[in-house]
Every structure is written in C-alpha cells, then in structure tokens.
PDB file of N, CA and C in Angstrom:
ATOM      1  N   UNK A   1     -67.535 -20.558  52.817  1.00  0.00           N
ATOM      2  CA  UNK A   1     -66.962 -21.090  54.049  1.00  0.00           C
ATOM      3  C   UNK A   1     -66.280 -22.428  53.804  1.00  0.00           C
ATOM      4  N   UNK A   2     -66.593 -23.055  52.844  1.00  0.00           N
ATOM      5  CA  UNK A   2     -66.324 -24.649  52.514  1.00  0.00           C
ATOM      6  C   UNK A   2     -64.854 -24.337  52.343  1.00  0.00           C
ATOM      7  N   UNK A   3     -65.043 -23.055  51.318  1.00  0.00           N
ATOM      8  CA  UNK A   3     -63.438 -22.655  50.720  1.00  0.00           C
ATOM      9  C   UNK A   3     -62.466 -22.830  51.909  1.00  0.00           C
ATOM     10  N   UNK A   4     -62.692 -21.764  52.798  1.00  0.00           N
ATOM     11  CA  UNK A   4     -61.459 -21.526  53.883  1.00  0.00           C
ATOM     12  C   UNK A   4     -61.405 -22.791  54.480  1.00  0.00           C
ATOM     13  N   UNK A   5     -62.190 -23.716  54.823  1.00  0.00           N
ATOM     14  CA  UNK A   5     -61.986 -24.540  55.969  1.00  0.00           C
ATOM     15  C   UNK A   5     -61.410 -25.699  55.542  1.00  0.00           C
ATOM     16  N   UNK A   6     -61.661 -26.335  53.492  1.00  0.00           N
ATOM     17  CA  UNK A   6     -60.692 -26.844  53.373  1.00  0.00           C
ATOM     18  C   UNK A   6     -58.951 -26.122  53.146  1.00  0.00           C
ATOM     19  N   UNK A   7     -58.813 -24.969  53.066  1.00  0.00           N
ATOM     20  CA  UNK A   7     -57.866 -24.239  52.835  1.00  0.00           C
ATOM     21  C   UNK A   7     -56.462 -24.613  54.236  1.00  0.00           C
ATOM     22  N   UNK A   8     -57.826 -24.193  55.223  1.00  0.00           N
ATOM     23  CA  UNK A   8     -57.031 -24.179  56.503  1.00  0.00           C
ATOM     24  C   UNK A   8     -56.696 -25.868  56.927  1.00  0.00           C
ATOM     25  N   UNK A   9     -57.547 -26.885  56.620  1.00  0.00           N
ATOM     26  CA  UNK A   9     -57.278 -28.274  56.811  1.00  0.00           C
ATOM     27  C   UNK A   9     -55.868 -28.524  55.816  1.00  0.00           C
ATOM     28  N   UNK A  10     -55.751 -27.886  54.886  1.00  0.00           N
ATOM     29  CA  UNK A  10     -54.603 -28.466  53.926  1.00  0.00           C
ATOM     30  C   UNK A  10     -53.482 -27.465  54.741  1.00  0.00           C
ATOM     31  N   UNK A  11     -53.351 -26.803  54.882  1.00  0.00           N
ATOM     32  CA  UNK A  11     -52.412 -25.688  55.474  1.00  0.00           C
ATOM     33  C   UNK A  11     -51.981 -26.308  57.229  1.00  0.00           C
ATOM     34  N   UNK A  12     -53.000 -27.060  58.020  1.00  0.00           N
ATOM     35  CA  UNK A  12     -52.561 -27.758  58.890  1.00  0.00           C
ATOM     36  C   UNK A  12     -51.735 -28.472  58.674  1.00  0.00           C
ATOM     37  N   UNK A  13     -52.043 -29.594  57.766  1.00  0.00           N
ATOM     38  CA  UNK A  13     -51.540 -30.973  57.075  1.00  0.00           C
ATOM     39  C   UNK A  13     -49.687 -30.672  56.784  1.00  0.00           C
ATOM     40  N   UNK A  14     -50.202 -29.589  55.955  1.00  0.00           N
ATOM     41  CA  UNK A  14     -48.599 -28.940  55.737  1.00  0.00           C
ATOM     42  C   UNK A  14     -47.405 -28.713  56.800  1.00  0.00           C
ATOM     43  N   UNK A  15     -48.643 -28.330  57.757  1.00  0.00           N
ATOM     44  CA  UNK A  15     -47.545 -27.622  58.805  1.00  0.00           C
ATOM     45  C   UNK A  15     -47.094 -28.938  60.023  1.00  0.00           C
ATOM     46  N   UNK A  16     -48.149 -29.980  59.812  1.00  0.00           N
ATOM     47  CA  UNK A  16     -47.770 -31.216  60.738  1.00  0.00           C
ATOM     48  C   UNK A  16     -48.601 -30.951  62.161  1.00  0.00           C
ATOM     49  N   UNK A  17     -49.964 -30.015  62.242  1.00  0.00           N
ATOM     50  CA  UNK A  17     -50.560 -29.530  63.368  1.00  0.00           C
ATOM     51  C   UNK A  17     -51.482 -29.771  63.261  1.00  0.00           C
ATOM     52  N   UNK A  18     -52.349 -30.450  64.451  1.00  0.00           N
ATOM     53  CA  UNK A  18     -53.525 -30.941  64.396  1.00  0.00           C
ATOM     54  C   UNK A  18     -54.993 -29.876  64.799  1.00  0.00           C
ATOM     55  N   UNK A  19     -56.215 -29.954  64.263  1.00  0.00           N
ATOM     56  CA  UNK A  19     -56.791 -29.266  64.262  1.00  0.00           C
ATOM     57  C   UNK A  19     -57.872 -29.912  65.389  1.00  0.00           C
ATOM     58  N   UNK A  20     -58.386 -29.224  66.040  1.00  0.00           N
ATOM     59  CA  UNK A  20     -59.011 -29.647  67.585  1.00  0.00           C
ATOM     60  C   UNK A  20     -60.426 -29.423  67.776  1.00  0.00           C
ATOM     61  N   UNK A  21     -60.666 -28.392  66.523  1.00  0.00           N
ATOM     62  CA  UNK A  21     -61.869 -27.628  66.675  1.00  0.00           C
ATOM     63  C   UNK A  21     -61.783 -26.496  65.582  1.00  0.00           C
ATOM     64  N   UNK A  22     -63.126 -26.219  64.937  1.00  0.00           N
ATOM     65  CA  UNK A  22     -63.152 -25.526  63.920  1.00  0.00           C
ATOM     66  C   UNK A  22     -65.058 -25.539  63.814  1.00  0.00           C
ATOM     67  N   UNK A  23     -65.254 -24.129  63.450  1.00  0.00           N
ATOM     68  CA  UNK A  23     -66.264 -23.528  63.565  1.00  0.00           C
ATOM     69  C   UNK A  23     -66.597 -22.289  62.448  1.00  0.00           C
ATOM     70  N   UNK A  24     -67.715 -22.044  62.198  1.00  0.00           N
ATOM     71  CA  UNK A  24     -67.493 -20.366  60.873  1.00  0.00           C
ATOM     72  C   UNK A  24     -68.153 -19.649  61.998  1.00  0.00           C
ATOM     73  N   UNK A  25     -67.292 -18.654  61.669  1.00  0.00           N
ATOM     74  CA  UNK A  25     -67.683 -17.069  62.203  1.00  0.00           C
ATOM     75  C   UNK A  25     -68.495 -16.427  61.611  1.00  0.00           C
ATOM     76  N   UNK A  26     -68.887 -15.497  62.256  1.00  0.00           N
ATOM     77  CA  UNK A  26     -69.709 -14.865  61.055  1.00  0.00           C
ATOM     78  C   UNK A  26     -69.310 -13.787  60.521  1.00  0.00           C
ATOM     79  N   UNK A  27     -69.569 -13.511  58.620  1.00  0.00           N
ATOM     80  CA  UNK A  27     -69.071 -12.853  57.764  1.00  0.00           C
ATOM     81  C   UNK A  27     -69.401 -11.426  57.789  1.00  0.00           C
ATOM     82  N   UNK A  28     -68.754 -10.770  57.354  1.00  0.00           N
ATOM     83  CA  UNK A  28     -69.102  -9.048  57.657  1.00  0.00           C
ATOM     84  C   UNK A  28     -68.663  -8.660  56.436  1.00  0.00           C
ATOM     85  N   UNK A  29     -69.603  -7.411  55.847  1.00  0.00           N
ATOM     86  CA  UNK A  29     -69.467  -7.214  54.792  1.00  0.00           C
ATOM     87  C   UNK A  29     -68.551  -5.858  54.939  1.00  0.00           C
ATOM     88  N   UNK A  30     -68.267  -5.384  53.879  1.00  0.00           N
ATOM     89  CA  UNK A  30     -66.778  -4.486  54.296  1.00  0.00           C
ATOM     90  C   UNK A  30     -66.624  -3.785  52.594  1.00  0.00           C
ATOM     91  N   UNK A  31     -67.420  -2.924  52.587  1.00  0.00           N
ATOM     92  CA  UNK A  31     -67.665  -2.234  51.110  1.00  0.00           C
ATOM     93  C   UNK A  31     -68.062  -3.037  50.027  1.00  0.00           C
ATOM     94  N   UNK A  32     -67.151  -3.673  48.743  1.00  0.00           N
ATOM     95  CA  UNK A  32     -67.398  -4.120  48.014  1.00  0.00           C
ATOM     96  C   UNK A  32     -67.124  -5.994  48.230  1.00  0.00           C
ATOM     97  N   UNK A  33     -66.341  -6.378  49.572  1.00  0.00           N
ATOM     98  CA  UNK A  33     -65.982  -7.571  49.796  1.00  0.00           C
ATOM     99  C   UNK A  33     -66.888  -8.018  51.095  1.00  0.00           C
ATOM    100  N   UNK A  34     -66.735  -9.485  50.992  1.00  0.00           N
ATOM    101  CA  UNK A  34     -67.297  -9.606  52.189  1.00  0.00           C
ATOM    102  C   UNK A  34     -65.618 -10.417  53.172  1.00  0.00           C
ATOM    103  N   UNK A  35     -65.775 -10.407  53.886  1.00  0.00           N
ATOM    104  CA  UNK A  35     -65.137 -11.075  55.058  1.00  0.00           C
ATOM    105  C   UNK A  35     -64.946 -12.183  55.754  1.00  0.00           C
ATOM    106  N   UNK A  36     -65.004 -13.529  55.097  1.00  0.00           N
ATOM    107  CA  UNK A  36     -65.290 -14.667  55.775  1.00  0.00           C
ATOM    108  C   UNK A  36     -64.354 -14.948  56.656  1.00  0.00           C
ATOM    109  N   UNK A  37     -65.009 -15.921  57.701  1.00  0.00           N
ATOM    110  CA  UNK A  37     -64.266 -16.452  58.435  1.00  0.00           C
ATOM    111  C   UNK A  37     -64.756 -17.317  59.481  1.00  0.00           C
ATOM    112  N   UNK A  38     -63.343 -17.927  59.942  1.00  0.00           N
ATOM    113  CA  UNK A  38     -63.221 -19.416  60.345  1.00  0.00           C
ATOM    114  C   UNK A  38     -62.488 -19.243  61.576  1.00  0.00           C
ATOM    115  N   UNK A  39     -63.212 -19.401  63.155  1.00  0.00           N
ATOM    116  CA  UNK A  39     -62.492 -19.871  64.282  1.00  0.00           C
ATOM    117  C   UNK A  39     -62.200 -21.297  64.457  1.00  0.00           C
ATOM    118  N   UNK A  40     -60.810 -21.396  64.819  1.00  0.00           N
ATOM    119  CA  UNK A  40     -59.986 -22.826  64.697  1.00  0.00           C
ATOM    120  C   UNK A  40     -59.099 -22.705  66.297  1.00  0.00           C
ATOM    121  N   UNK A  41     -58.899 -24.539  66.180  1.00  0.00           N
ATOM    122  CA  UNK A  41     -58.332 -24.583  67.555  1.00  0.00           C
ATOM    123  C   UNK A  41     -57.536 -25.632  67.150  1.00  0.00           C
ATOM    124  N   UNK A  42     -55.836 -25.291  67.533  1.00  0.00           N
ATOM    125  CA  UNK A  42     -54.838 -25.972  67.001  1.00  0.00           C
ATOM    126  C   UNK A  42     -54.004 -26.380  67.460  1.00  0.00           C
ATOM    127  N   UNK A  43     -53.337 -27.746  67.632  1.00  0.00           N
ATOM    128  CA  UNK A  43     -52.446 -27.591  68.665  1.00  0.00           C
ATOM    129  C   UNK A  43     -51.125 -28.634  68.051  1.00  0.00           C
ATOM    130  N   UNK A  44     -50.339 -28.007  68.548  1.00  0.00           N
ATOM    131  CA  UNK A  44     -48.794 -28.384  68.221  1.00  0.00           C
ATOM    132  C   UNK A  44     -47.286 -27.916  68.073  1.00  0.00           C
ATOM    133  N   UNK A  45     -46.772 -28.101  68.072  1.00  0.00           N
ATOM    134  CA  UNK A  45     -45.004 -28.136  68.235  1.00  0.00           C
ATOM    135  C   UNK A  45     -44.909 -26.142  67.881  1.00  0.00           C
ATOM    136  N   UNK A  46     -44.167 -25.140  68.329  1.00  0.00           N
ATOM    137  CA  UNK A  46     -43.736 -24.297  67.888  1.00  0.00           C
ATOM    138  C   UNK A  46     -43.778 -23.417  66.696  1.00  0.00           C
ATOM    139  N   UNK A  47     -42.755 -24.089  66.382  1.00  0.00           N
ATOM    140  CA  UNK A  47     -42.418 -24.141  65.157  1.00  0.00           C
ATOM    141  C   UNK A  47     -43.346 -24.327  63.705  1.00  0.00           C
ATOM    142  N   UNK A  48     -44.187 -25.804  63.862  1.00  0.00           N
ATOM    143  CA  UNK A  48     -45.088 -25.968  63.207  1.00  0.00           C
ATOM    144  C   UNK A  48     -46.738 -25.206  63.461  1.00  0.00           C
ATOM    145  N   UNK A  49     -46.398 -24.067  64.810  1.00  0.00           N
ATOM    146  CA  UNK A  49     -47.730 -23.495  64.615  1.00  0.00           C
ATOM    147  C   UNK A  49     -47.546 -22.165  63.892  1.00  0.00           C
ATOM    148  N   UNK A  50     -45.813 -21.824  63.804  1.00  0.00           N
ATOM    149  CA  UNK A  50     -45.885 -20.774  63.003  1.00  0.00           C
ATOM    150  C   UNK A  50     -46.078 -20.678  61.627  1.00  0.00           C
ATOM    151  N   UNK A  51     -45.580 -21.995  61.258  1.00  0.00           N
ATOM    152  CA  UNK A  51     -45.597 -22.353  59.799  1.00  0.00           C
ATOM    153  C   UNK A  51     -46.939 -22.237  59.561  1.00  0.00           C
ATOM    154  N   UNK A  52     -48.221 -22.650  60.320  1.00  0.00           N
ATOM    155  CA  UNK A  52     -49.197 -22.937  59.850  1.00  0.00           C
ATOM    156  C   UNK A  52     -49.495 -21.251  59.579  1.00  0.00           C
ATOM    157  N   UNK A  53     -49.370 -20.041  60.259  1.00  0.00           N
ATOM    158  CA  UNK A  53     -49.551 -18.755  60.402  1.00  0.00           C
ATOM    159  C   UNK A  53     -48.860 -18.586  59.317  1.00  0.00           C
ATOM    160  N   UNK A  54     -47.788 -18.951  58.772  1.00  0.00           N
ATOM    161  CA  UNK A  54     -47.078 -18.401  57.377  1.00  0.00           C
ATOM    162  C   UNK A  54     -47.926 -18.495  56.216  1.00  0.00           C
ATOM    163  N   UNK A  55     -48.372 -20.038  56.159  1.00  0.00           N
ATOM    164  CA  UNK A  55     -49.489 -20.707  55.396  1.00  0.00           C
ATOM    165  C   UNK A  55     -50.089 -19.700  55.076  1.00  0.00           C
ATOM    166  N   UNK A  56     -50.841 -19.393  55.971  1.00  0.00           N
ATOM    167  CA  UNK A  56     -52.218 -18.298  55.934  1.00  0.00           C
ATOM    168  C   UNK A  56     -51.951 -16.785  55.684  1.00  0.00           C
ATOM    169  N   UNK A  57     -51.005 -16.556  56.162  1.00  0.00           N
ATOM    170  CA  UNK A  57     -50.303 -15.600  55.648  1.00  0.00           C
ATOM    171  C   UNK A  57     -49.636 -15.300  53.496  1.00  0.00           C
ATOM    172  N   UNK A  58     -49.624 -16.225  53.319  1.00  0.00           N
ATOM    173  CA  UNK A  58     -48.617 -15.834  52.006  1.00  0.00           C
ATOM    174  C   UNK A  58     -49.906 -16.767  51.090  1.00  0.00           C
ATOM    175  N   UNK A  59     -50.820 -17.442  51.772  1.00  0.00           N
ATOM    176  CA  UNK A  59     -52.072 -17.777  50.464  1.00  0.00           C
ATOM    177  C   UNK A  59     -53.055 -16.712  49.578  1.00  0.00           C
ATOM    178  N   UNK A  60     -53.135 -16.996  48.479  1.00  0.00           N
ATOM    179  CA  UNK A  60     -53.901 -16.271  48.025  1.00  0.00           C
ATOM    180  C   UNK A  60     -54.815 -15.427  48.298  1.00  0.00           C
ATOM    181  N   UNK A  61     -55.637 -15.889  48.848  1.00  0.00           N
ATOM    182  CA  UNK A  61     -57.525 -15.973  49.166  1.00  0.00           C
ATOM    183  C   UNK A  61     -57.641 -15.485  50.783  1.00  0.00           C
ATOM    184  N   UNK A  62     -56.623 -16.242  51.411  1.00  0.00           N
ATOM    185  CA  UNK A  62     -56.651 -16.118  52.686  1.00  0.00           C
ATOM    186  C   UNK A  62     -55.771 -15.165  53.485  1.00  0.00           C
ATOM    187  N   UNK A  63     -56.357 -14.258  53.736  1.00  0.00           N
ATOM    188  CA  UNK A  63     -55.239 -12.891  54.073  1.00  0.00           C
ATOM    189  C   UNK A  63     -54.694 -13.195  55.321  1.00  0.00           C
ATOM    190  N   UNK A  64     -55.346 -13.935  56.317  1.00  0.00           N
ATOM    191  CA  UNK A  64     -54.559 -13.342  57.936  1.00  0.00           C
ATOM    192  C   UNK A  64     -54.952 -13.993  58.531  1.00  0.00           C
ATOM    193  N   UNK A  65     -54.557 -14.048  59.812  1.00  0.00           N
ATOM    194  CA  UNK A  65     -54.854 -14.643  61.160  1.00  0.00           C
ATOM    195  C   UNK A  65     -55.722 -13.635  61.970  1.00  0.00           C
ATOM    196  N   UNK A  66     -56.774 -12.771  62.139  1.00  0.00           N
ATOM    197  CA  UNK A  66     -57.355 -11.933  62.647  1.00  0.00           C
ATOM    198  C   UNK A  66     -57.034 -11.637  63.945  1.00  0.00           C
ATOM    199  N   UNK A  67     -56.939 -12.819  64.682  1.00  0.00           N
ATOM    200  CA  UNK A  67     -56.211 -12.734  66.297  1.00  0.00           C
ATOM    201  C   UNK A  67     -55.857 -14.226  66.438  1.00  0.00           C
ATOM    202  N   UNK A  68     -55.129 -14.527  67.356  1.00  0.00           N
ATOM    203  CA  UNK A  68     -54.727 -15.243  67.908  1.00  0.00           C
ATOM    204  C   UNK A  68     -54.451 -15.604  69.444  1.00  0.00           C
ATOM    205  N   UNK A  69     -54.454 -16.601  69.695  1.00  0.00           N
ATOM    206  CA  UNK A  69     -53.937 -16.603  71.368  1.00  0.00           C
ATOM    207  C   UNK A  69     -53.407 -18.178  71.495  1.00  0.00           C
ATOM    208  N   UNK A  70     -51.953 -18.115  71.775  1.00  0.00           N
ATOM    209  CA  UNK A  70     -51.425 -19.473  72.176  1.00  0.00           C
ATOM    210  C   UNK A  70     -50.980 -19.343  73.601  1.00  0.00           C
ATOM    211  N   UNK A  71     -50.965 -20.733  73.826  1.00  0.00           N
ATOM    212  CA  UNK A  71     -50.852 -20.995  75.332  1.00  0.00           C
ATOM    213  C   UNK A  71     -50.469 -22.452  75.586  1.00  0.00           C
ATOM    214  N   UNK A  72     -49.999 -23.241  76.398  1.00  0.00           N
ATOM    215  CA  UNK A  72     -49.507 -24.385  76.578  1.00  0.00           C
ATOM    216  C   UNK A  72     -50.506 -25.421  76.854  1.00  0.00           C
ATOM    217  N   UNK A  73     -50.174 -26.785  76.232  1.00  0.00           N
ATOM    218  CA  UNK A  73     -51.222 -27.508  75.919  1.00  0.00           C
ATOM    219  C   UNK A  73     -51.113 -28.342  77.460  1.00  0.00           C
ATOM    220  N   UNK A  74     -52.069 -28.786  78.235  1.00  0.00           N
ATOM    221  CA  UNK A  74     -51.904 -28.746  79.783  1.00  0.00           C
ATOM    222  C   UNK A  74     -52.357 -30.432  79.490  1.00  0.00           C
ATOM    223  N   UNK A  75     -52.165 -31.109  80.456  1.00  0.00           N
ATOM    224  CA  UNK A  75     -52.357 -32.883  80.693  1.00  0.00           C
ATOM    225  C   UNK A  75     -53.660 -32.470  81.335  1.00  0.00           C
ATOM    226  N   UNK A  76     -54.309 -33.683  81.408  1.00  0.00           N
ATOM    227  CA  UNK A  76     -54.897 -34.029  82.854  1.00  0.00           C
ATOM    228  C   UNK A  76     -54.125 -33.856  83.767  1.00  0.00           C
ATOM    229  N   UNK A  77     -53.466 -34.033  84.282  1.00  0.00           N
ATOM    230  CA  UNK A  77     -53.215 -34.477  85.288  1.00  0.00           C
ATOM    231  C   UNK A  77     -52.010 -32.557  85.660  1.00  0.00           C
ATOM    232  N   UNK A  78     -52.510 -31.814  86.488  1.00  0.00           N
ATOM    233  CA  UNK A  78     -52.431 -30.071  86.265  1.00  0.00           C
ATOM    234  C   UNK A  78     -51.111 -30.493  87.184  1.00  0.00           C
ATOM    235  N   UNK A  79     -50.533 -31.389  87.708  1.00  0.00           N
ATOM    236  CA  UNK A  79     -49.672 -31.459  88.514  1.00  0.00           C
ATOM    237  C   UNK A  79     -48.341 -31.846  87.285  1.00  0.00           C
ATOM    238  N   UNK A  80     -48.721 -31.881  86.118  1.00  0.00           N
ATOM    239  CA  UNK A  80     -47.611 -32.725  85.484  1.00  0.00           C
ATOM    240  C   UNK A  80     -47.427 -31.561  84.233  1.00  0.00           C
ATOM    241  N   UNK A  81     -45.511 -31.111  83.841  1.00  0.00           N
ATOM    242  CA  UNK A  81     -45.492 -30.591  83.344  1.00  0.00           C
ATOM    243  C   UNK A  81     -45.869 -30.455  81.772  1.00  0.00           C
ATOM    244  N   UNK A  82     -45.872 -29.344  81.435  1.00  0.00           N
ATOM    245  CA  UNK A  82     -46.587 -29.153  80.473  1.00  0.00           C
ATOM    246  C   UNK A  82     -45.745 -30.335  79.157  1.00  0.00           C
ATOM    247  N   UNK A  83     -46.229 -30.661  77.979  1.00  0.00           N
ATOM    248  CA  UNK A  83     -45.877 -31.633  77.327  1.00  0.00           C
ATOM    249  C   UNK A  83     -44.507 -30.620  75.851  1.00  0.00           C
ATOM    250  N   UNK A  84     -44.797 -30.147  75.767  1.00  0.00           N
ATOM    251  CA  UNK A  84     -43.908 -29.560  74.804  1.00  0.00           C
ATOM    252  C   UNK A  84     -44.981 -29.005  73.428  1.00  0.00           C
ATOM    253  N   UNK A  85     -46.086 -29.059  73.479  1.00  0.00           N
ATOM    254  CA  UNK A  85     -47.216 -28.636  72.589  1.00  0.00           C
ATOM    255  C   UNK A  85     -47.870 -27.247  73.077  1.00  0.00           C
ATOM    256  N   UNK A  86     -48.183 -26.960  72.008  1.00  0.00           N
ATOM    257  CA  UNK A  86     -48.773 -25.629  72.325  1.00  0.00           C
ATOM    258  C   UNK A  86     -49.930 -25.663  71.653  1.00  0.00           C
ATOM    259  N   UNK A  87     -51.303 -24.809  72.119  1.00  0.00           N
ATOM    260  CA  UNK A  87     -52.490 -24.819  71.547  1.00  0.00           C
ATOM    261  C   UNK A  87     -52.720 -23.267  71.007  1.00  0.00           C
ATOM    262  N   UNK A  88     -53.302 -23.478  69.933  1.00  0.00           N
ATOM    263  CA  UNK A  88     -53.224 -21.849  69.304  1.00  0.00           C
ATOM    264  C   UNK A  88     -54.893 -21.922  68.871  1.00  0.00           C
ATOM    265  N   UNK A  89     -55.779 -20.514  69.426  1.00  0.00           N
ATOM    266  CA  UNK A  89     -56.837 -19.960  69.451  1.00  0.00           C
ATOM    267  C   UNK A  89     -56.975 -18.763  68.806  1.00  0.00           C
ATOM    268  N   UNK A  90     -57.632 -19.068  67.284  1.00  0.00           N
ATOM    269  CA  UNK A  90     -57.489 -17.696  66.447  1.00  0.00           C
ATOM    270  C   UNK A  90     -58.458 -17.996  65.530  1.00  0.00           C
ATOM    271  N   UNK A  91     -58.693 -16.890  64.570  1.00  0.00           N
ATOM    272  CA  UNK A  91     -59.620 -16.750  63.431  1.00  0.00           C
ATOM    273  C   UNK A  91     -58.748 -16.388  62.222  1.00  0.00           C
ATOM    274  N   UNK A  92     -58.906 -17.235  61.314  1.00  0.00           N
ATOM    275  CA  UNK A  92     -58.556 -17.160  59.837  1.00  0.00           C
ATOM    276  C   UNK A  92     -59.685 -16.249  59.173  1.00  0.00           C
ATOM    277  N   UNK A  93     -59.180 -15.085  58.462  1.00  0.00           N
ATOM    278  CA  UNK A  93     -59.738 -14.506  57.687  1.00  0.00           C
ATOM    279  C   UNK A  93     -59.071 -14.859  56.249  1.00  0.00           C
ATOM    280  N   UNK A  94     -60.384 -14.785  55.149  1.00  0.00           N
ATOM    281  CA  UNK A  94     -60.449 -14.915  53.946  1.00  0.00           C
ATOM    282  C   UNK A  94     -61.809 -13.437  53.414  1.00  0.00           C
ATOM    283  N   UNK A  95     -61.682 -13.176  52.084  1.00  0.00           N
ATOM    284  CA  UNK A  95     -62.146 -12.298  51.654  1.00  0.00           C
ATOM    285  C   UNK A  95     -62.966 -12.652  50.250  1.00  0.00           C
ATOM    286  N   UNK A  96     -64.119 -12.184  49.522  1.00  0.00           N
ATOM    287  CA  UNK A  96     -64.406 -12.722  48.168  1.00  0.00           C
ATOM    288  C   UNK A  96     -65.337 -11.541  48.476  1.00  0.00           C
ATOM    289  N   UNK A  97     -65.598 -11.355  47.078  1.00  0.00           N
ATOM    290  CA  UNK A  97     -66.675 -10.297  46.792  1.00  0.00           C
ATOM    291  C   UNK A  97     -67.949 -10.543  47.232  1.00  0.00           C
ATOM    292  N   UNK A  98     -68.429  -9.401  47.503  1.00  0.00           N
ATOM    293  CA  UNK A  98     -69.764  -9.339  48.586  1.00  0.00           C
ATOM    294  C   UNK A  98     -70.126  -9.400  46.998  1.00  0.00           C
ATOM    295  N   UNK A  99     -72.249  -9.895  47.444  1.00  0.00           N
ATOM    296  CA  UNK A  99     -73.129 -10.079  46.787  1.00  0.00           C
ATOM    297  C   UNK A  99     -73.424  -8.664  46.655  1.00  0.00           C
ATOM    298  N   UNK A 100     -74.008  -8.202  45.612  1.00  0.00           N
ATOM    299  CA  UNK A 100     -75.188  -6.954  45.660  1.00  0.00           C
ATOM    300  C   UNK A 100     -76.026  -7.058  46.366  1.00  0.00           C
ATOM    301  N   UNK A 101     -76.185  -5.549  47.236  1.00  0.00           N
ATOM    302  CA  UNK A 101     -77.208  -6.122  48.187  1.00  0.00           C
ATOM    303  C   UNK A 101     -78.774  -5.432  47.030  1.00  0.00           C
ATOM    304  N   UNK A 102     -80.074  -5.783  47.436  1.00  0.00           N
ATOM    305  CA  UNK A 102     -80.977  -5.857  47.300  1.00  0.00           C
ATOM    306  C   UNK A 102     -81.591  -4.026  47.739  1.00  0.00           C
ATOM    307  N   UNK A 103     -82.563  -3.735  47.153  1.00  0.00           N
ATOM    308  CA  UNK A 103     -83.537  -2.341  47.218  1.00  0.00           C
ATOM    309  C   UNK A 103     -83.851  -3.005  48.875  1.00  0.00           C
ATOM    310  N   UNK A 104     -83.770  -1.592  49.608  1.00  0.00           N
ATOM    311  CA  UNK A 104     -84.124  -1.507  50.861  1.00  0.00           C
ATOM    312  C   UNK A 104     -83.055  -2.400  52.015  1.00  0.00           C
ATOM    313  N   UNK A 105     -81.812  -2.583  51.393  1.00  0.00           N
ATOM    314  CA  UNK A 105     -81.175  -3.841  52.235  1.00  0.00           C
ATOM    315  C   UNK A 105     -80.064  -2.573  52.907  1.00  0.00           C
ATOM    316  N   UNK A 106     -79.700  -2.984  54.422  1.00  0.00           N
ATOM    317  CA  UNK A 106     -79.257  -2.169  55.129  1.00  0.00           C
ATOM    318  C   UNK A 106     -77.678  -2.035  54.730  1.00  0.00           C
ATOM    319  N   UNK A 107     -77.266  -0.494  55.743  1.00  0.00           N
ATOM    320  CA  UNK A 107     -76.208   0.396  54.569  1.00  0.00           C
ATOM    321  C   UNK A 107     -74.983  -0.913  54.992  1.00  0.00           C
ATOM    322  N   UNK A 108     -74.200  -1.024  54.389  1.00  0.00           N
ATOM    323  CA  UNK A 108     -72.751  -1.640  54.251  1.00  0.00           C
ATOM    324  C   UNK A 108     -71.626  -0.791  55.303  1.00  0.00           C
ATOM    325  N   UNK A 109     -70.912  -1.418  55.768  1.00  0.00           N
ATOM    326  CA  UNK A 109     -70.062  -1.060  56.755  1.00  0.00           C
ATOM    327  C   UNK A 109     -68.801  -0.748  56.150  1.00  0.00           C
ATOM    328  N   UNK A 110     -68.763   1.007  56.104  1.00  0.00           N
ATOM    329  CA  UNK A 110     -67.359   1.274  55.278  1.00  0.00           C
ATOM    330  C   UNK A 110     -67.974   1.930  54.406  1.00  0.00           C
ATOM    331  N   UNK A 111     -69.077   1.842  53.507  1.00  0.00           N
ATOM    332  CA  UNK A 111     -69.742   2.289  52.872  1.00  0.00           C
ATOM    333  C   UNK A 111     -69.502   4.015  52.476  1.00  0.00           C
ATOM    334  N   UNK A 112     -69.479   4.746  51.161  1.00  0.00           N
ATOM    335  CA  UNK A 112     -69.685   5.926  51.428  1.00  0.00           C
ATOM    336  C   UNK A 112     -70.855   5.957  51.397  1.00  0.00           C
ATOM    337  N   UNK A 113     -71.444   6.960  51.765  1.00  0.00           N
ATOM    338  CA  UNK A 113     -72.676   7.649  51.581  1.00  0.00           C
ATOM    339  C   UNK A 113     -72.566   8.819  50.494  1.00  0.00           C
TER     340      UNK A 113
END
C-alpha cells in the first residue's frame, strides 16, 4: 500500500492537483495477483485531473482508475458560483503478486477448481 500511495502522491505533484483525502481499500485477491488499492480525493483544474488519470493510466504497477466520480468543487457560501475546480472521487488500482495462501486457507476468487 506504501507503494501506490507514494505513486499516486508523485503522479498528483505531476499533474499540479491537490490531494484532499486518501485512504487504502481493501485488497482482493484475484487468482495468482492480488489487487491493491487506494481511495483518493482530488481536486483541481480539468485538465490537470485528466493528466493525473493518464498518470495512472500509462504507469507501470498501477493499472487504472477503478471508478471515478467528478463533480464541481462548491464554496461555502452555496449561493456563490462554482470556482473553476473540480473534485474527483475514485480508486486507484495497482496489482503485485498474491502471497501463497496457507493449508486450509479459503478458495481464491477466479480460482479454478
């Protein structure tokens, strides 16, 4: 988890978008890999939130954006228009090889039988 979350802090930095909130999800194992991942809360300019999605997109380690949801970044004050920022609500997925599981450890998801 250390991995992705500095991954995604340098991949902000890049993109010029500030990070608001950041949390680990929890990992799911998925045959021979496991699944990590990282819900993040981001907010900034357009442009620079797509870049940050390119980021994550074309890195090594880090395959995808799992979902997303942007929406306009609102004032206090709900009477005053919106500022020109946008806030983006999504999960970064990353992947690394699952551990062996252990005698008696439950079946793997994807798994053949």
């Amino acid at each position: 988890t250390f991995e992705i979350k500095s991954a995604v802090e340098s991949f902000a930095r890049e993109a010029a978008v500030r990070i608001t909130a950041s949390r680990p999800a929890p990992a799911e194992k998925i045959e021979i890999v496991e699944e990590v991942a990282l819900e993040v809360s981001l907010e900034g300019k357009y442009p620079d939130l797509l870049q940050f999605i390119y980021n994550v997109a074309i890195a090594e380690r880090l395959t995808r954006m799992k979902s997303f949801n942007l929406r306009p970044t609102l004032s206090d004050d709900r009477n005053a228009p919106p500022q020109g920022n946008l806030h983006l609500d999504g999960i970064v997925v990353g992947y690394k090889l699952a551990a062996e599981p252990g005698p008696g450890a439950a079946p793997v998801k994807g798994a053949k039988k």
